[in-house]
Protein backbone atom coordinates (compact mmCIF):
# COMPACT_ATOMS: atom_id res chain seq x y z
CA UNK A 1 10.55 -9.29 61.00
CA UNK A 2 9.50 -9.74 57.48
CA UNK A 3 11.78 -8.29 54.88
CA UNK A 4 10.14 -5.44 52.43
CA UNK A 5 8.06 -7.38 49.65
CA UNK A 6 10.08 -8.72 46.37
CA UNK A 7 9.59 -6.79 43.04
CA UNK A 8 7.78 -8.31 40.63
CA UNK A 9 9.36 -10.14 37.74
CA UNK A 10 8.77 -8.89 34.28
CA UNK A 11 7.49 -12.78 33.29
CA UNK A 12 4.71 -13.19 36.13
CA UNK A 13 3.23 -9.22 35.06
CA UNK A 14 3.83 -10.19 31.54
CA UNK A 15 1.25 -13.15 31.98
CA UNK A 16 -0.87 -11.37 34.59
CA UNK A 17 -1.45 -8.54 31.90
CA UNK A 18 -2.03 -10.95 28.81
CA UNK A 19 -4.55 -12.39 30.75
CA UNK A 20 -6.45 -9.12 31.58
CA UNK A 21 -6.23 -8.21 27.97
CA UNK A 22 -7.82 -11.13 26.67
CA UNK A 23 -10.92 -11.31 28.81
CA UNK A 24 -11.47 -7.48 27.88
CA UNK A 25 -11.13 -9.19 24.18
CA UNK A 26 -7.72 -7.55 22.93
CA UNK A 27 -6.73 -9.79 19.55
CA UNK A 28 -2.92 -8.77 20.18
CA UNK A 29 -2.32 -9.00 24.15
CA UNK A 30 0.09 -10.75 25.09
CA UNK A 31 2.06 -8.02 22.33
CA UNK A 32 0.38 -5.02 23.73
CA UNK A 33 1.53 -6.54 26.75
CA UNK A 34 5.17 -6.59 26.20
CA UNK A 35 5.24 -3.41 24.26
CA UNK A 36 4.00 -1.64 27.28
CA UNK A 37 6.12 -3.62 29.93
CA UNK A 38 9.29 -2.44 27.58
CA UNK A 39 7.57 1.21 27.44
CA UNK A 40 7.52 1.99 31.25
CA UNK A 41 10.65 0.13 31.71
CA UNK A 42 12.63 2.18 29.09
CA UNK A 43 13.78 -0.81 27.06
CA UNK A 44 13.41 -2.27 23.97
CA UNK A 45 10.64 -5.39 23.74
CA UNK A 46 13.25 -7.82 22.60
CA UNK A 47 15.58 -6.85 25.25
CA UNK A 48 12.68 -7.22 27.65
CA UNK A 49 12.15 -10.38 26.18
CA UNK A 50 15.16 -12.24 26.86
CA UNK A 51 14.83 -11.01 30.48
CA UNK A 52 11.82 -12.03 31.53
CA UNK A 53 13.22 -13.10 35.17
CA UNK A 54 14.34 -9.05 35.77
CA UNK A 55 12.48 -7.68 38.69
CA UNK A 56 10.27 -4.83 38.00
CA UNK A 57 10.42 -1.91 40.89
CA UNK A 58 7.16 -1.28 42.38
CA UNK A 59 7.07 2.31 41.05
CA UNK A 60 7.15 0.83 37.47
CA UNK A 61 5.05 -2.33 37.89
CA UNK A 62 2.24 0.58 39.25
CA UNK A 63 2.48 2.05 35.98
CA UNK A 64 2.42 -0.93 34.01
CA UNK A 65 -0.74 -1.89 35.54
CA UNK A 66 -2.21 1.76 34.84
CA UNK A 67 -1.61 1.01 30.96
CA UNK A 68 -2.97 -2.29 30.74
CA UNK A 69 -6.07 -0.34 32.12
CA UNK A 70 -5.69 2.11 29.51
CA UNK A 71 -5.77 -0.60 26.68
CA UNK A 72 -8.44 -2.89 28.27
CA UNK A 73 -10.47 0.02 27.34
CA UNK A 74 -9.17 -0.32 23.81
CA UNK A 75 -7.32 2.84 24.12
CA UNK A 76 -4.27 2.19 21.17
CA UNK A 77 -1.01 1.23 22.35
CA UNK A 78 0.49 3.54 19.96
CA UNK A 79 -1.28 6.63 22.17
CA UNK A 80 -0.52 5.26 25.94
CA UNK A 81 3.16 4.87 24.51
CA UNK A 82 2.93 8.57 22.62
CA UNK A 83 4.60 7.40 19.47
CA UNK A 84 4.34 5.48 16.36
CA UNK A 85 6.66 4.54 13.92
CA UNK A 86 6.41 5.65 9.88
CA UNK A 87 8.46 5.45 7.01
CA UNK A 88 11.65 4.25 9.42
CA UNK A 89 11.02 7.17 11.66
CA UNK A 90 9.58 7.74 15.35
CA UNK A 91 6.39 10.07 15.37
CA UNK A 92 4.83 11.55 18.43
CA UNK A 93 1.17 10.79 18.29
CA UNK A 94 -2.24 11.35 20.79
CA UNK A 95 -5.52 11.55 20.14
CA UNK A 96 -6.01 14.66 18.09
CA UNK A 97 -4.43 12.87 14.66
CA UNK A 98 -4.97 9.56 13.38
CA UNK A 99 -2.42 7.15 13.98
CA UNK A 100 0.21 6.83 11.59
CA UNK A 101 -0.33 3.33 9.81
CA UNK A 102 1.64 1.30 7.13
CA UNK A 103 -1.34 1.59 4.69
CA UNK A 104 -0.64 5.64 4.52
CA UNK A 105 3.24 4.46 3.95
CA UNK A 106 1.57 3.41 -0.11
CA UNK A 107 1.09 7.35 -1.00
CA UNK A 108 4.55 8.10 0.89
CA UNK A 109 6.31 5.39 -1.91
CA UNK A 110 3.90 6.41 -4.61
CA UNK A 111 5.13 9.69 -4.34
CA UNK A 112 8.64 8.94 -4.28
CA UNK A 113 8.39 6.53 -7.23
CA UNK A 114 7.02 9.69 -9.65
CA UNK A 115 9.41 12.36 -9.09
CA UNK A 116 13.04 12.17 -9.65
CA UNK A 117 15.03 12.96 -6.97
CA UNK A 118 17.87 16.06 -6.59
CA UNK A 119 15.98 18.85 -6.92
CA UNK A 120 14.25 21.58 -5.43
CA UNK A 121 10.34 20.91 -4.96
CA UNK A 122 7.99 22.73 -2.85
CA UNK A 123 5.59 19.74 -1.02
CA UNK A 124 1.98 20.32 0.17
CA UNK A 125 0.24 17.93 2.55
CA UNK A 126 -3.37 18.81 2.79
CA UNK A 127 -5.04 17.77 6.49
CA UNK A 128 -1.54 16.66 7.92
CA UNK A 129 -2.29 15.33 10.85
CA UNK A 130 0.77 14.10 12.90
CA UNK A 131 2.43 15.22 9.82
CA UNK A 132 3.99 11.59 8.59
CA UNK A 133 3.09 11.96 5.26
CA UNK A 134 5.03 15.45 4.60
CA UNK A 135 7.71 14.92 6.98
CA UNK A 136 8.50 11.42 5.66
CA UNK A 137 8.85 12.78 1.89
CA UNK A 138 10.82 15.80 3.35
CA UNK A 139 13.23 13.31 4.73
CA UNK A 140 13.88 11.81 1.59
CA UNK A 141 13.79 14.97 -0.67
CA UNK A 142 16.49 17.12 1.17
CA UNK A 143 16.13 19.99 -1.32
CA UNK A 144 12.55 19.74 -0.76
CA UNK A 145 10.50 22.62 1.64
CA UNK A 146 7.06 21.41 2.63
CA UNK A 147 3.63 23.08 3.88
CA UNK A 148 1.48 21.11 6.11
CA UNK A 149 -2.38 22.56 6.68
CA UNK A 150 -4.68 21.12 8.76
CA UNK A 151 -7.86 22.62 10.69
CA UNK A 152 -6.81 21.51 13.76
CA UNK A 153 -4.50 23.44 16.05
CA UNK A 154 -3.72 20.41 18.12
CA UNK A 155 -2.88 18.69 15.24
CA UNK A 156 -0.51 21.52 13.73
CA UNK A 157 0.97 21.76 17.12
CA UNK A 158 1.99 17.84 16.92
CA UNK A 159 3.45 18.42 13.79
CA UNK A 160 5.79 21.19 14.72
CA UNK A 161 6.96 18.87 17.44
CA UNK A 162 7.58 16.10 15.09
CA UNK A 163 9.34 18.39 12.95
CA UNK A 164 11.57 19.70 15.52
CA UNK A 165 12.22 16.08 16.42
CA UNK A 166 13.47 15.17 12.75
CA UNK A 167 15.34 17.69 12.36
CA UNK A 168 12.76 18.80 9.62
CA UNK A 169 11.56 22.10 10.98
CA UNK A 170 14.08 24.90 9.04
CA UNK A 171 12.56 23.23 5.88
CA UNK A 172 8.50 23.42 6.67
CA UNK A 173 6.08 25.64 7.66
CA UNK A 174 2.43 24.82 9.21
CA UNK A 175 -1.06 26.60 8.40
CA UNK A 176 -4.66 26.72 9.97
CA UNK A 177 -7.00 26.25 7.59
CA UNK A 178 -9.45 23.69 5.80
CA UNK A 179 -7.86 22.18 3.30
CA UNK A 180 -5.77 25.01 1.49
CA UNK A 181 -4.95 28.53 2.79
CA UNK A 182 -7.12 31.78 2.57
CA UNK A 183 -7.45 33.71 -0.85
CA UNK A 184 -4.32 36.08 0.01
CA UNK A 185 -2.33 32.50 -0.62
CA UNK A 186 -3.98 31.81 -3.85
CA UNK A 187 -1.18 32.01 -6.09
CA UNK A 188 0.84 29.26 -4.35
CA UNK A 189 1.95 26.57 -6.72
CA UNK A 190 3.21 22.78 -5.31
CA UNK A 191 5.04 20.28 -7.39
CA UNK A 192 3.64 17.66 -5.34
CA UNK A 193 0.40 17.39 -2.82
CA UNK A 194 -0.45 14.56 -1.03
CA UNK A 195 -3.34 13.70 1.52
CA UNK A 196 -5.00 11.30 3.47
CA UNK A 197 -8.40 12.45 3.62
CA UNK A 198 -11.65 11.34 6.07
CA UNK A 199 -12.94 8.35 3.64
CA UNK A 200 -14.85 6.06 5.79
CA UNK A 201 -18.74 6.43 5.02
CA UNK A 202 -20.69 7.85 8.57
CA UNK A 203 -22.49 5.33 8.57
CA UNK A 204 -19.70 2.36 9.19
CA UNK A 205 -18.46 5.04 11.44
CA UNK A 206 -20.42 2.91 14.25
CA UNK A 207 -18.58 -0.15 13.34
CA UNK A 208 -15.22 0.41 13.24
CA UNK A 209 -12.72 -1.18 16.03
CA UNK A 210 -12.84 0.54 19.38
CA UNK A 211 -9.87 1.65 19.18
CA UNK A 212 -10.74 4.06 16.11
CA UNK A 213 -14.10 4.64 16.61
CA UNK A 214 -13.28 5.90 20.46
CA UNK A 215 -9.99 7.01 20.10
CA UNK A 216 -9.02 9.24 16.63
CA UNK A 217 -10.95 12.31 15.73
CA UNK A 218 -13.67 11.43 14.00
CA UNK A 219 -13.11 14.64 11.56
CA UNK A 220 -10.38 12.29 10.30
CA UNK A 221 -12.58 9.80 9.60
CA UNK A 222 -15.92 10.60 8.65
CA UNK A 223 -15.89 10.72 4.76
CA UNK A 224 -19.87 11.80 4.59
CA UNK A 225 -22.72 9.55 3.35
CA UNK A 226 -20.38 7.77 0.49
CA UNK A 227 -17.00 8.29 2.09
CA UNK A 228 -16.28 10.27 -0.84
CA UNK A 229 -17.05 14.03 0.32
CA UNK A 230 -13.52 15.00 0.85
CA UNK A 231 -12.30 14.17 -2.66
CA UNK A 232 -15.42 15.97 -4.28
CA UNK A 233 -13.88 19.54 -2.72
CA UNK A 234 -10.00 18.06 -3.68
CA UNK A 235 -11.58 17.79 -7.01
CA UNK A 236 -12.16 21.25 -7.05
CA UNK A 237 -9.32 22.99 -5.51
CA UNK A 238 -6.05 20.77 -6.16
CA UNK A 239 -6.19 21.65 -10.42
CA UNK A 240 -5.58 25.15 -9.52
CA UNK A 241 -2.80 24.92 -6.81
CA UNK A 242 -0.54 21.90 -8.87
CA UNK A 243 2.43 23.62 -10.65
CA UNK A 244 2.83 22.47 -14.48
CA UNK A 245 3.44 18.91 -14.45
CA UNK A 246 2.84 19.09 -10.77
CA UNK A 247 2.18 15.99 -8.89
CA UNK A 248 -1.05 14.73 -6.18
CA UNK A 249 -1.33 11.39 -4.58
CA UNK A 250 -4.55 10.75 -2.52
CA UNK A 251 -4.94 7.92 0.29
CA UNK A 252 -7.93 6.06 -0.68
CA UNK A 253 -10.14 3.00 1.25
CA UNK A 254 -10.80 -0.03 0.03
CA UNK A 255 -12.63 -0.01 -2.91
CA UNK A 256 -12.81 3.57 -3.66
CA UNK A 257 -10.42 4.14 -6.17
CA UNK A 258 -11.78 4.34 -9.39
CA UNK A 259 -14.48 6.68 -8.09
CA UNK A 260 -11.51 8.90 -6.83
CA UNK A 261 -9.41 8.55 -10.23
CA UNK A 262 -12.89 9.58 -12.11
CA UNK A 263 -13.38 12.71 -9.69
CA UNK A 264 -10.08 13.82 -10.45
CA UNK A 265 -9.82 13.22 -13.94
CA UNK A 266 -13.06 14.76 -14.78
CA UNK A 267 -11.56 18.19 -12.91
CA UNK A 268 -8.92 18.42 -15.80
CA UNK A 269 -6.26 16.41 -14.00
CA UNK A 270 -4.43 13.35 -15.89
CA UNK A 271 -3.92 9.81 -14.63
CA UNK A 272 -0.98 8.82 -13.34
CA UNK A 273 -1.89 5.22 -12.01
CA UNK A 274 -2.90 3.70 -8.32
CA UNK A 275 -0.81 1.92 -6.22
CA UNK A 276 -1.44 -1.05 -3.74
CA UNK A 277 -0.76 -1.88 -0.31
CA UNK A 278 1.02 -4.64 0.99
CA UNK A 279 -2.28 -6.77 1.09
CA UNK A 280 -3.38 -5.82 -2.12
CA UNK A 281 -5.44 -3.10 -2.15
CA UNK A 282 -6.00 -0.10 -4.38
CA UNK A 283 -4.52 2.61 -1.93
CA UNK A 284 -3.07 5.42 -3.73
CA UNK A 285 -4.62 7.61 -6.61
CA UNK A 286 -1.77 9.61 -8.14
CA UNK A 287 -2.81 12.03 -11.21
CA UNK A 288 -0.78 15.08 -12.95
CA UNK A 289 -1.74 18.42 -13.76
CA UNK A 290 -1.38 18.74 -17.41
């Protein structure tokens, strides 16, 4: 009698799954590979790594091959694994927000680098998403309290469970709404607002990697004709709802900040410099109420 089958090792479905990544034209599979072999295993990819003789049970090699499938289809690793890290901390994510990504990390640092530190400030984050941005400034601001607003229930609903998970939640609240809350709210003030807004224009919509184009909400995305649309109506509202001295910085794409600056500026709002990303470009647009 034949014994029951051997388990897999971690090395042969590590090659097995590089291989079906490539031919479905993934740049990064042999990496998506091992950070999805470490995911279903429960480990850490360098641990993984220097094991790659380990036998996988059957159970777990099953659902390794299930998210291979997942990303062959250029679904992101970040949403088969259900988290992402930002700022040094682990976010839940899925495919009702964008992914957090290091670009958004620029207004995050931008932020930080304008307001001293120690004191109380009340922190608005307009279309929060998974809410990274807030949550990331509330971690590093502990006499800060924070509103996140975004349209999208599912999104809000994220970002109370990221909040819980931080530890963050007895110091924000969440609100339905586009962009800022109903009139009754009007008189709110925030010494600092920050977004990352839809910027891409709809028609490079088409074009962008699979893995965006099929798999974030295009509501995220979709900045109208020009990409700008979103910062005409931040234009408008964000004067009005900046305390004295008060503080905004605005994720821009590539190539769009001076148009941004300009939009702002010409709504009464003062200059306070752009910052870059890591490779380079123009990624933040910070201004000042007067």
């Amino acid at each position: 009698m034949s014994g029951a089958p051997r388990p897999a090792r971690a090395g042969d479905l590590l090659r097995a799954a590089a291989r079906r990544l490539n031919a479905a034209g993934v740049d990064s599979a042999r990496l998506d590979a091992e950070v999805l072999l470490a995911h279903v295993l429960g480990t850490e990819r360098l641990v993984l790594l220097l094991d790659t003789e380990r036998p996988v049970p059957a159970d777990r090699a099953a659902a390794f091959d299930a998210c291979v499938e997942r990303r062959a289809v250029r679904e992101p690793v970040a949403q088969i694994v259900g988290r992402r890290e930002f700022w040094g901390l682990d976010f839940a994510v899925g495919p009702d927000v964008l992914t957090p990504r290091p670009d958004s990390e620029t207004v995050v640092a931008a932020a930080l680098d304008r307001v001293p530190g120690g004191r109380a400030l009340r922190v608005c984050d307009l279309g929060t998403g998974s809410g990274c941005l807030l949550l990331a400034l509330l971690s590093e601001w502990p006499g800060a309290t924070g509103l996140g607003i975004d349209r999208s229930a599912a999104a809000l609903a994220l970002a109370r469970r990221n909040a819980v998970a931080l530890g963050l939640a007895d110091r924000v609240s969440w609100v339905e709404a586009d962009w800022f809350p109903p009139a009754e709210d009007a008189a709110a003030r925030f010494d600092v607002i920050v977004s990352n807004p839809p910027y891409i224009p709809s028609a490079e919509i088409a074009g962008l990697a699979a893995e965006v184009r099929d798999h974030e909400p295009r509501g995220a995305l979709d900045g109208g004709a020009d990409g700008l649309a979103a910062y005409r109506r931040l234009a408008a509202l964000v004067p009005d709802r900046l305390a004295a001295g008060g503080l905004c910085v605005l994720e821009v794409g590539a190539g769009q900040a001076a148009a941004v600056e300009a939009l702002l500026v010409a709504a009464g709002l003062i200059s306070d410099g752009v910052e870059r990303d890591l490779a380079g470009v123009a990624r933040a647009v910070a201004v000042r109420a007067g």
